[in-house]
C-alpha atoms as a PDB file:
ATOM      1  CA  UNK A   1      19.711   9.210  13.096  1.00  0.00           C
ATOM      2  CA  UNK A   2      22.732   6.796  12.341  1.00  0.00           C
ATOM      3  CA  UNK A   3      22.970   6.628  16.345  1.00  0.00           C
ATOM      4  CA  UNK A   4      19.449   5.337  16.854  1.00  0.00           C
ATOM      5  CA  UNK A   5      19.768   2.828  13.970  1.00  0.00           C
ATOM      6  CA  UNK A   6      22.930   1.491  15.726  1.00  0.00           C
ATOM      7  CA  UNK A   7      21.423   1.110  19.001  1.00  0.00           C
ATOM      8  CA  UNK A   8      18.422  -0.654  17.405  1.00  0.00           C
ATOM      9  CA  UNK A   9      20.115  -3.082  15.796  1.00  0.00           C
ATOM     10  CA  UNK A  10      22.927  -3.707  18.833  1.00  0.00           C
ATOM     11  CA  UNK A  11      19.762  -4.162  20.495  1.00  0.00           C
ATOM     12  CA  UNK A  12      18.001  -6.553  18.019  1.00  0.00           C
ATOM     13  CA  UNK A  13      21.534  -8.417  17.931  1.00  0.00           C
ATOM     14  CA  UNK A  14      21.798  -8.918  22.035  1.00  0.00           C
ATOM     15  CA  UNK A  15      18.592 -10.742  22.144  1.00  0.00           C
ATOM     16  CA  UNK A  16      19.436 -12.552  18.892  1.00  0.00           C
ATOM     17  CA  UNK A  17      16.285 -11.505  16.753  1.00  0.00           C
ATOM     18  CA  UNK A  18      16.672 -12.315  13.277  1.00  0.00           C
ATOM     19  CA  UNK A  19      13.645 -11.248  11.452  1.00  0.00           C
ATOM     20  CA  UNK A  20      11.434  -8.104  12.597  1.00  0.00           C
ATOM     21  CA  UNK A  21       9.013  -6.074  10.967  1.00  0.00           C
ATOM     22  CA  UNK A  22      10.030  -1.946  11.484  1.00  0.00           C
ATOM     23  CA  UNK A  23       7.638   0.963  11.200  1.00  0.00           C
ATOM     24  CA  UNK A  24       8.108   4.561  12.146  1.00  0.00           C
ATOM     25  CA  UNK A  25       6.518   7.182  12.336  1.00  0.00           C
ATOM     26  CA  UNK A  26       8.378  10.831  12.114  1.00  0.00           C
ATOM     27  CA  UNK A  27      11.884  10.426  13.634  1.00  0.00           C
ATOM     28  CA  UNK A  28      10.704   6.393  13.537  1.00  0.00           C
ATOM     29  CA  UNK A  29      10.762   6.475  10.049  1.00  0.00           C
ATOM     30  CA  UNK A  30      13.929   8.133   9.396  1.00  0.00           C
ATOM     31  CA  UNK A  31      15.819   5.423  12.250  1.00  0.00           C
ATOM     32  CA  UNK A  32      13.878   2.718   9.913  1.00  0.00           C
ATOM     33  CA  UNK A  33      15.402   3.680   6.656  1.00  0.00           C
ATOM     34  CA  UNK A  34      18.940   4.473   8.324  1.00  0.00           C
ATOM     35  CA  UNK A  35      18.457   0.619   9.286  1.00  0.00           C
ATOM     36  CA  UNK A  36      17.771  -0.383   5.502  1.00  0.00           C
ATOM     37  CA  UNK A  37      21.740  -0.733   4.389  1.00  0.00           C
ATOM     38  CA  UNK A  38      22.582  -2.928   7.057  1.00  0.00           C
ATOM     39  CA  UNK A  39      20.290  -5.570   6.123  1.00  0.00           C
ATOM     40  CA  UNK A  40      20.169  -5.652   2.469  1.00  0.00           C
ATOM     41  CA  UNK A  41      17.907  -8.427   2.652  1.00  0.00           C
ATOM     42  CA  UNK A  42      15.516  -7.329   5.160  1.00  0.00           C
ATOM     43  CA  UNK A  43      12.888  -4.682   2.888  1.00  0.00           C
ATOM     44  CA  UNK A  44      10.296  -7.179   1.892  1.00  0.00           C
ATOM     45  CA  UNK A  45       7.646  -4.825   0.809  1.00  0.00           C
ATOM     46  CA  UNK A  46       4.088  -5.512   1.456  1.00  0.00           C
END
């Protein structure tokens, strides 16, 4: 899962997007929390 978080956030990085809003479902989910330690301020829970 580490693999897709990377990509996601090289991706995120390329076109400079600083603030997003992730959901997954399934293997979505599990790439969404694998993201969670790279941005310790992102998880702003609603």
């Amino acid at each position: 899962m580490a693999g897709y978080a990377d990509a996601v956030i090289a991706v995120l990085a390329a076109l400079q997007i600083g603030r997003v809003v992730i959901v997954g479902w399934s293997l979505g989910g599990h790439v969404a929390i694998e993201m969670v330690p790279h941005f310790p301020a992102w998880p702003v829970w609603f």
